[in-house]
C-alpha atoms as a PDB file:
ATOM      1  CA  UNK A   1      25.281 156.381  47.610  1.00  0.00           C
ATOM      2  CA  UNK A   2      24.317 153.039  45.625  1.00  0.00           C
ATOM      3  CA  UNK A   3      27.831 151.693  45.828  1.00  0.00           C
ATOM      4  CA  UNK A   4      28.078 152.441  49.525  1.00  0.00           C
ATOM      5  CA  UNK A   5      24.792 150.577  50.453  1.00  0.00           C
ATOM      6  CA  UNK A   6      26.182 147.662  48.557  1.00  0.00           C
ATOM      7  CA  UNK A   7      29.115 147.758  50.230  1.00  0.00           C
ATOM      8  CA  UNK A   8      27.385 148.131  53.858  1.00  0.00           C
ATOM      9  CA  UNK A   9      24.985 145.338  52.587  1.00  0.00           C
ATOM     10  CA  UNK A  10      28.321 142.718  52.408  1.00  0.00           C
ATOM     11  CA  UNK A  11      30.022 144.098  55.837  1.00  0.00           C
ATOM     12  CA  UNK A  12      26.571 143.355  57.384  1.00  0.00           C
ATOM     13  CA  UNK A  13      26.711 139.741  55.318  1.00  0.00           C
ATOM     14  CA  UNK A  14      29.491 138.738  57.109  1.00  0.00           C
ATOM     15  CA  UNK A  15      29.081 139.937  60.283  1.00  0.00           C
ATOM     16  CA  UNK A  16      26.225 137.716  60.246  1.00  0.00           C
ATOM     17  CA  UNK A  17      27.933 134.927  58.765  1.00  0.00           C
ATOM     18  CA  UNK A  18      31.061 135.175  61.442  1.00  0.00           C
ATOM     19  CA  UNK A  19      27.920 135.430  64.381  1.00  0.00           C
ATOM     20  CA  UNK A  20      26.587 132.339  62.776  1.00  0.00           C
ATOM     21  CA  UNK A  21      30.378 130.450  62.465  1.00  0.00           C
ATOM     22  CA  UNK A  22      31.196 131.644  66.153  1.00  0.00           C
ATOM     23  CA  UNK A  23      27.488 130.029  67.519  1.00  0.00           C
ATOM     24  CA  UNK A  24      28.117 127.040  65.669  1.00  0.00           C
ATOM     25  CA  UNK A  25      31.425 127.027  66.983  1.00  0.00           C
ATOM     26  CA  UNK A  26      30.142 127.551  70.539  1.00  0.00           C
ATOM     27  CA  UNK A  27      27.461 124.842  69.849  1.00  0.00           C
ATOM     28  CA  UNK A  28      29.994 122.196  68.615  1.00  0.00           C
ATOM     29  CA  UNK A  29      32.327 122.973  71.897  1.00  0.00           C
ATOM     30  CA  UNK A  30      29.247 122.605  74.055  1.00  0.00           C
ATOM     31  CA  UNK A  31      28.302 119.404  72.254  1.00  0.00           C
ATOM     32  CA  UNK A  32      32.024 117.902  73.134  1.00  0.00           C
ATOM     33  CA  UNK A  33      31.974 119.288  76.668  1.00  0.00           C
ATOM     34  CA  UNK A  34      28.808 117.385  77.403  1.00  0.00           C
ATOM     35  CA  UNK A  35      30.224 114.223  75.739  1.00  0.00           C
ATOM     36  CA  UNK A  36      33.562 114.334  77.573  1.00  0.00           C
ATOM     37  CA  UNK A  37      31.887 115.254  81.362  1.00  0.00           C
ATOM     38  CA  UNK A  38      30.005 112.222  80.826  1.00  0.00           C
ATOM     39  CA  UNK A  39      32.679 110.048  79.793  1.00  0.00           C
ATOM     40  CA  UNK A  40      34.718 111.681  82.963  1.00  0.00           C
ATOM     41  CA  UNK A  41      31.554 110.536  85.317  1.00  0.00           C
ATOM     42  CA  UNK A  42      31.521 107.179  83.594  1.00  0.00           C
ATOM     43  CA  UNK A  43      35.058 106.799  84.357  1.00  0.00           C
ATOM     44  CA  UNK A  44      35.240 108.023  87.756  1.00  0.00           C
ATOM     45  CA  UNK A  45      32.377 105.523  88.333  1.00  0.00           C
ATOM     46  CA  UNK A  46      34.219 102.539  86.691  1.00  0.00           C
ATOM     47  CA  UNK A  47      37.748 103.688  88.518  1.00  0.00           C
ATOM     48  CA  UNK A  48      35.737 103.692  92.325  1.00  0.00           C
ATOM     49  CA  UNK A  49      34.333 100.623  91.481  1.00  0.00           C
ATOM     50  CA  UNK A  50      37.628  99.351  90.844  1.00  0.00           C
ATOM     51  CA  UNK A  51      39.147 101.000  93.478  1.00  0.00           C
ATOM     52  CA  UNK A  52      36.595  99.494  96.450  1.00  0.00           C
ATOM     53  CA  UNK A  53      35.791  96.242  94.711  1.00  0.00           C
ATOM     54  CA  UNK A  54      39.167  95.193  93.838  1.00  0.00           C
ATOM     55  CA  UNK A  55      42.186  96.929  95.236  1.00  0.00           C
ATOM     56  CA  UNK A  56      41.464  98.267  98.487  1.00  0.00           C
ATOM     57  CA  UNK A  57      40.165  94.747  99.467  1.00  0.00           C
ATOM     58  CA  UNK A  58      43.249  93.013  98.709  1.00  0.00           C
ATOM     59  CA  UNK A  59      44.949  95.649  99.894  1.00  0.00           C
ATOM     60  CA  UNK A  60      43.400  95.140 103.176  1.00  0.00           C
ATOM     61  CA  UNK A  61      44.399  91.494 103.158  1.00  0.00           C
ATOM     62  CA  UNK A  62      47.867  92.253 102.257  1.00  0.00           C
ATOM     63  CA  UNK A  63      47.622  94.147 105.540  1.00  0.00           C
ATOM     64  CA  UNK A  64      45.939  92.027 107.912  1.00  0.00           C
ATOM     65  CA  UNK A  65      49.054  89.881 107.810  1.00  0.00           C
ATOM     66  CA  UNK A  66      51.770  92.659 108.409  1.00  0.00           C
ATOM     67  CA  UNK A  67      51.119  93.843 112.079  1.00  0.00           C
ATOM     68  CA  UNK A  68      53.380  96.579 111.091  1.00  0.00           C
ATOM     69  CA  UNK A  69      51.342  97.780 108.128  1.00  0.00           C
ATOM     70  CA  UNK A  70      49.096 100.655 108.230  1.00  0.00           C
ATOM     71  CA  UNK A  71      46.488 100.643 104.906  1.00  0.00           C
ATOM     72  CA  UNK A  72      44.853 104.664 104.628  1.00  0.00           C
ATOM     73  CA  UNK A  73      41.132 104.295 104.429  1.00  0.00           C
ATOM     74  CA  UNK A  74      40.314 105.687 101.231  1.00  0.00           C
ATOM     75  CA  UNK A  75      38.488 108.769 101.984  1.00  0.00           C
ATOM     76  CA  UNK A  76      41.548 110.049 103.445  1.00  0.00           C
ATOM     77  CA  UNK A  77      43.617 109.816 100.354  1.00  0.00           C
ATOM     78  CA  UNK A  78      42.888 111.944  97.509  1.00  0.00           C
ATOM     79  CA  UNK A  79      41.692 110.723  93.699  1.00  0.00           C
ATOM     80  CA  UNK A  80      41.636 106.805  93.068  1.00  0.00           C
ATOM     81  CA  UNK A  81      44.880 105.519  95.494  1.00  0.00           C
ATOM     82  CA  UNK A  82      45.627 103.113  97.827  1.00  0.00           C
ATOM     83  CA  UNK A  83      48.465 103.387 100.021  1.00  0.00           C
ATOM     84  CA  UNK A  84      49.745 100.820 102.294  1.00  0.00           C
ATOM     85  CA  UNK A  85      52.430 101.755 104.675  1.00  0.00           C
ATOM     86  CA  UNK A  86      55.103  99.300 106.342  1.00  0.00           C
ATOM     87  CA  UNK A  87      56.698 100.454 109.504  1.00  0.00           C
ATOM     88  CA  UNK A  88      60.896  99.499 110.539  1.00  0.00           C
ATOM     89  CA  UNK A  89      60.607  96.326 112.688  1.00  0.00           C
ATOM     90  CA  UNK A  90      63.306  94.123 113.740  1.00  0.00           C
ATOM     91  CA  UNK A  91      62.674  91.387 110.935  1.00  0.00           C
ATOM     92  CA  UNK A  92      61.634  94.147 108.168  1.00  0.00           C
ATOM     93  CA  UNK A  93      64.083  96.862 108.873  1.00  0.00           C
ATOM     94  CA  UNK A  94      63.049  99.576 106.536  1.00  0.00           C
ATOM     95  CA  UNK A  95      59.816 102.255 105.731  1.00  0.00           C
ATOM     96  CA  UNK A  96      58.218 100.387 103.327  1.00  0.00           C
ATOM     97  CA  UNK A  97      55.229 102.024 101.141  1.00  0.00           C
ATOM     98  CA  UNK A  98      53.289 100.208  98.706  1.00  0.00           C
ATOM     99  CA  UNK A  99      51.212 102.397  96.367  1.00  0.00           C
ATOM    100  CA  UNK A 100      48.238 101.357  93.416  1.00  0.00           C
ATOM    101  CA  UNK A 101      47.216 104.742  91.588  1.00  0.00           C
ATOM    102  CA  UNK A 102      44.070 104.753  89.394  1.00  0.00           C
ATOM    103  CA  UNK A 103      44.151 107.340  86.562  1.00  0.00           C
ATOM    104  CA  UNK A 104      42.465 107.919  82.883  1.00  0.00           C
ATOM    105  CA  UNK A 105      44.359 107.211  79.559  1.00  0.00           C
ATOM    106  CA  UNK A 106      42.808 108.589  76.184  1.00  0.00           C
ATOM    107  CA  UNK A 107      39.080 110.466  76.590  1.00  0.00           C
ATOM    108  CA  UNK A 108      38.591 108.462  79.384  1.00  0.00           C
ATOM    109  CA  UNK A 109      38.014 105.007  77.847  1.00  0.00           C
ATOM    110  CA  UNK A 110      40.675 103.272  79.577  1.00  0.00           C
ATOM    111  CA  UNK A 111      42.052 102.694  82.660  1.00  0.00           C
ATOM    112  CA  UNK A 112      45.273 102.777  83.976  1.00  0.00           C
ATOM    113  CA  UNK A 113      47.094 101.560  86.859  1.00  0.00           C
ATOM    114  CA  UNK A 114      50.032 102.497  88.189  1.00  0.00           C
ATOM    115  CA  UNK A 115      52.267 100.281  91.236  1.00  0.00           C
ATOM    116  CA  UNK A 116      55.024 102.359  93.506  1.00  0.00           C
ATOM    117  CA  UNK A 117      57.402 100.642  95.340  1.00  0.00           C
ATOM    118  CA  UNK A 118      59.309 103.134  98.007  1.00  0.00           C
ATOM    119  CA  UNK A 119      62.005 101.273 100.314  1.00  0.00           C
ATOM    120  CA  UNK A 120      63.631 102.950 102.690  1.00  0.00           C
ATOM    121  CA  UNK A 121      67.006 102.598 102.416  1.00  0.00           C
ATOM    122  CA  UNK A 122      67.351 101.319  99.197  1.00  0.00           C
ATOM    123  CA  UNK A 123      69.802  98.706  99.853  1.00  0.00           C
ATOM    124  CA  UNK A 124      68.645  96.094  97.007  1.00  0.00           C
ATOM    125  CA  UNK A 125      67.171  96.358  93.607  1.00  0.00           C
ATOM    126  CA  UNK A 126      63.673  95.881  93.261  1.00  0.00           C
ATOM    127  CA  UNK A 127      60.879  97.114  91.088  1.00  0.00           C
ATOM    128  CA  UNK A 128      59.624 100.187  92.234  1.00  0.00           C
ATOM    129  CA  UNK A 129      56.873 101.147  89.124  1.00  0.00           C
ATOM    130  CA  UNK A 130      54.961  99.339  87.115  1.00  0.00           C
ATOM    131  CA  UNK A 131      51.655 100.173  85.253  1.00  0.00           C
ATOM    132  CA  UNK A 132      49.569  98.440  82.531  1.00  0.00           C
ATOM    133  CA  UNK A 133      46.516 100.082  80.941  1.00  0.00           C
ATOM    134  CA  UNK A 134      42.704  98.347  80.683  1.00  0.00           C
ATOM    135  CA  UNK A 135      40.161  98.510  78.253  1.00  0.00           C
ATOM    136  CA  UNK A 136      36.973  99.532  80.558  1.00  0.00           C
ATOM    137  CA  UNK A 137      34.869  98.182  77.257  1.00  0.00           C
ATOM    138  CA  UNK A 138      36.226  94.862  77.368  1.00  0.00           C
ATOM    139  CA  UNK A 139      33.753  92.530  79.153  1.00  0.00           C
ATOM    140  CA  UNK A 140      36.554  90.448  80.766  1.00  0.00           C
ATOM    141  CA  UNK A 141      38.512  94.131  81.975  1.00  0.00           C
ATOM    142  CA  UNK A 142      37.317  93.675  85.735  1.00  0.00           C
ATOM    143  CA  UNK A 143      39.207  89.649  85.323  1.00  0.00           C
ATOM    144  CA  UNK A 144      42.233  91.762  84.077  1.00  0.00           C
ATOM    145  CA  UNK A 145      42.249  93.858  86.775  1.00  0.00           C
ATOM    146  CA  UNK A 146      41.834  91.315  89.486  1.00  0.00           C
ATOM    147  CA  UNK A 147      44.760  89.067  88.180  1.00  0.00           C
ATOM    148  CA  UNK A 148      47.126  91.603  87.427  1.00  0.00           C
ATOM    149  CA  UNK A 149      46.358  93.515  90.790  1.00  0.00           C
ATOM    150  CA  UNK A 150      47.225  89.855  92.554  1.00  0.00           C
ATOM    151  CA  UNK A 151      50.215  89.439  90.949  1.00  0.00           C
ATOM    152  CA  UNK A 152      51.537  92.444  92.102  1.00  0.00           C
ATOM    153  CA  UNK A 153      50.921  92.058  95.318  1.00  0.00           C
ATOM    154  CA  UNK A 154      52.356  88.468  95.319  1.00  0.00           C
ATOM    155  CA  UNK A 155      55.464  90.094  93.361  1.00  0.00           C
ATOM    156  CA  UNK A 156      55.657  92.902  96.483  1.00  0.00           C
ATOM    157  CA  UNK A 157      55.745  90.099  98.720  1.00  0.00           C
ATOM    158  CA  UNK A 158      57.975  88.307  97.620  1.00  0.00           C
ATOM    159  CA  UNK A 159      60.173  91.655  97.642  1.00  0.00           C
ATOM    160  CA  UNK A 160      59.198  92.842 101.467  1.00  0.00           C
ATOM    161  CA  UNK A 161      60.092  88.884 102.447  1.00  0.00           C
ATOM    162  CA  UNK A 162      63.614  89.641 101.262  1.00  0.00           C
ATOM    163  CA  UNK A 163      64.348  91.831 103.753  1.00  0.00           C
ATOM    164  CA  UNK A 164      64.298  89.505 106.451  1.00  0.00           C
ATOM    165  CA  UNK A 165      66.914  87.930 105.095  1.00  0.00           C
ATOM    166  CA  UNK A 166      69.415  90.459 102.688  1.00  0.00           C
ATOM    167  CA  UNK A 167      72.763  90.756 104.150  1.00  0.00           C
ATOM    168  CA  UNK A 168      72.602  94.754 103.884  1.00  0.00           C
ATOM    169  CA  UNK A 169      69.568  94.663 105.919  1.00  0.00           C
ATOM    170  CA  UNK A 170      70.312  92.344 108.383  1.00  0.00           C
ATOM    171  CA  UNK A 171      73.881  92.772 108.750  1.00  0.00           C
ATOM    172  CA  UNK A 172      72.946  94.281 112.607  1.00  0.00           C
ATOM    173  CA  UNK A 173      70.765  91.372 113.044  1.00  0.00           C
ATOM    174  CA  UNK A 174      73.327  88.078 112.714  1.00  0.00           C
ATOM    175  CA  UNK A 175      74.118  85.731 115.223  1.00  0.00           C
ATOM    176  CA  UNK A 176      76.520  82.553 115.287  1.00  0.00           C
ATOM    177  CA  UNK A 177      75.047  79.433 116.482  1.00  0.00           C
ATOM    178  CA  UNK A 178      77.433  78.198 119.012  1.00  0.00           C
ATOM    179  CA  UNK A 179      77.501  74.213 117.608  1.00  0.00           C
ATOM    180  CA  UNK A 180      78.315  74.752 114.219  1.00  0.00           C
ATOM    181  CA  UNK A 181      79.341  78.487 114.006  1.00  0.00           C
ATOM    182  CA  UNK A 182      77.227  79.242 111.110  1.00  0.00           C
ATOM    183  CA  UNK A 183      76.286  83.050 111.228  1.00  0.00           C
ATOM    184  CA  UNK A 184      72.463  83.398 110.122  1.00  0.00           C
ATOM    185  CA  UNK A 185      69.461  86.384 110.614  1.00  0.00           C
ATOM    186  CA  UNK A 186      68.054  85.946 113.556  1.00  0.00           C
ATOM    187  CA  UNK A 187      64.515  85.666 111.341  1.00  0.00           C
ATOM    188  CA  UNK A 188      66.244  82.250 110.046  1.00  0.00           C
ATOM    189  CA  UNK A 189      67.081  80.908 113.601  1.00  0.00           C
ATOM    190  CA  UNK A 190      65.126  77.275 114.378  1.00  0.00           C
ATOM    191  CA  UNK A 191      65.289  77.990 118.362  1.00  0.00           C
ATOM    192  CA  UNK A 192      67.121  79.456 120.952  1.00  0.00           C
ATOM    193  CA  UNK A 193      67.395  79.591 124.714  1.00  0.00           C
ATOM    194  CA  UNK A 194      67.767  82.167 127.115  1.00  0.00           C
ATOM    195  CA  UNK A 195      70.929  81.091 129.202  1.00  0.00           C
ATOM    196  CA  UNK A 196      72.261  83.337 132.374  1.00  0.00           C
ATOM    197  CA  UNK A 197      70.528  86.599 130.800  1.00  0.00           C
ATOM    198  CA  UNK A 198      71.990  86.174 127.286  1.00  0.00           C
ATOM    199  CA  UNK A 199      69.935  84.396 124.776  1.00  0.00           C
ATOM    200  CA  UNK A 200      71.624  81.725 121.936  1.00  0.00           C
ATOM    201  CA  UNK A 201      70.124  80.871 118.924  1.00  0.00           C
ATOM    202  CA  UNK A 202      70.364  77.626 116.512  1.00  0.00           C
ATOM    203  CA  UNK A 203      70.275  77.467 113.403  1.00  0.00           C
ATOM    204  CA  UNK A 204      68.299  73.928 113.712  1.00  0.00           C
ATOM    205  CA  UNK A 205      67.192  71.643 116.093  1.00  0.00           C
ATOM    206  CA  UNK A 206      69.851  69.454 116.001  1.00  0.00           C
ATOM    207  CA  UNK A 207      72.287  72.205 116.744  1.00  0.00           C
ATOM    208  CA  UNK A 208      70.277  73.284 120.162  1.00  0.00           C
ATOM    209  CA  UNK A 209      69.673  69.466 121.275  1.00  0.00           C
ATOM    210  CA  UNK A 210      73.498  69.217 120.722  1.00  0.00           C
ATOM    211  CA  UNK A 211      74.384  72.221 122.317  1.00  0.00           C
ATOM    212  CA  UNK A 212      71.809  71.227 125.460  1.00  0.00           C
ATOM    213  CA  UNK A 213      73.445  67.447 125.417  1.00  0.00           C
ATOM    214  CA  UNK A 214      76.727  68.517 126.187  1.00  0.00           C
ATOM    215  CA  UNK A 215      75.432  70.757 128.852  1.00  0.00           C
ATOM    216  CA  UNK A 216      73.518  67.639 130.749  1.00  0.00           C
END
């Protein structure tokens, strides 16, 4: 009976040494948790900020000077996005959407930013993604942000502009100017005149004071 209460004596041992491991264990994970819920509300704070302060608002003047854009107010999109939406028109021919995506890289101590491009058709190259990751520690990140953020949207319009002019886009949209018979966009012409229901375009002034001289 001595050898068997030895023996239960070391089964309860480590019973109570795996409890003590598993709390530990529990303990540690609880620790970590805690830690990366607050880094997750620390980013999500730093990411809205972002978000409001710096995207959205040049977003918004991105938009102001496309009548046939249509920015999403952001508590109708879901997580950290702005969308901007370009309707077909008769200059800008296409469904144009222009997308910034805010999203975490690591445990939550940087900040990434991802740019979509979507033209519809796809007629020309362009860059549809792009993304560069910030440092949220690094005093000067918000100065990152803001210049890389304006670039972009310079680069996307520079892109949309092209439209008004590409070949494959405008191919339904060329006319002839009757002086010199160059064939141009109508977005390019310098005048025109509406003549007996039909109107003529120019591709400068010269051509349209020639064309009206001959007419005097």
């Amino acid at each position: 009976m001595a050898d068997i209460g030895k023996f239960s004596e070391k089964i309860q041992r480590r019973l109570f040494q795996q409890a003590k491991e598993k709390a530990q264990k529990l303990l540690q994970v609880d620790t970590q948790m805690k830690q990366l819920l607050e880094k997750r509300e620390s980013f999500n704070s730093a990411a809205r900020h972002v978000l409001t302060s710096v995207v959205y608002p040049r977003m918004q003047e991105l938009s102001r000077n496309f009548e046939n854009s249509k920015l999403k107010e952001l508590e109708k999109v879901e997580g950290f996005q702005c969308l901007c939406e370009f309707s077909p028109t008769e200059h800008f021919p296409a469904t144009v959407s222009l997308d910034f995506t805010l999203s975490p890289s690591g445990s939550y101590e940087r900040l990434q930013i991802h740019y979509y491009l979507e033209i519809a058709p796809a007629l020309m190259e362009y860059m549809r993604y792009d993304g560069r990751t910030f440092d949220l520690e690094n005093p000067s990140c918000e100065e990152e942000i803001v210049q890389w953020v304006e670039a972009k949207v310079f680069e996307f319009i520079e892109t949309y502009l092209q439209l008004e002019t590409h070949p494959e886009y405008q191919k339904e949209n060329y006319v002839t100017d009757p002086v010199c018979n160059m064939r141009f966009p109508i977005a390019q012409a310098a005048n025109k005149i509406e003549q007996e229901g039909t109107t003529i375009y120019f591709c400068s002034e010269i051509c349209k004071e020639a064309f009206l001289k001959e007419r005097r």
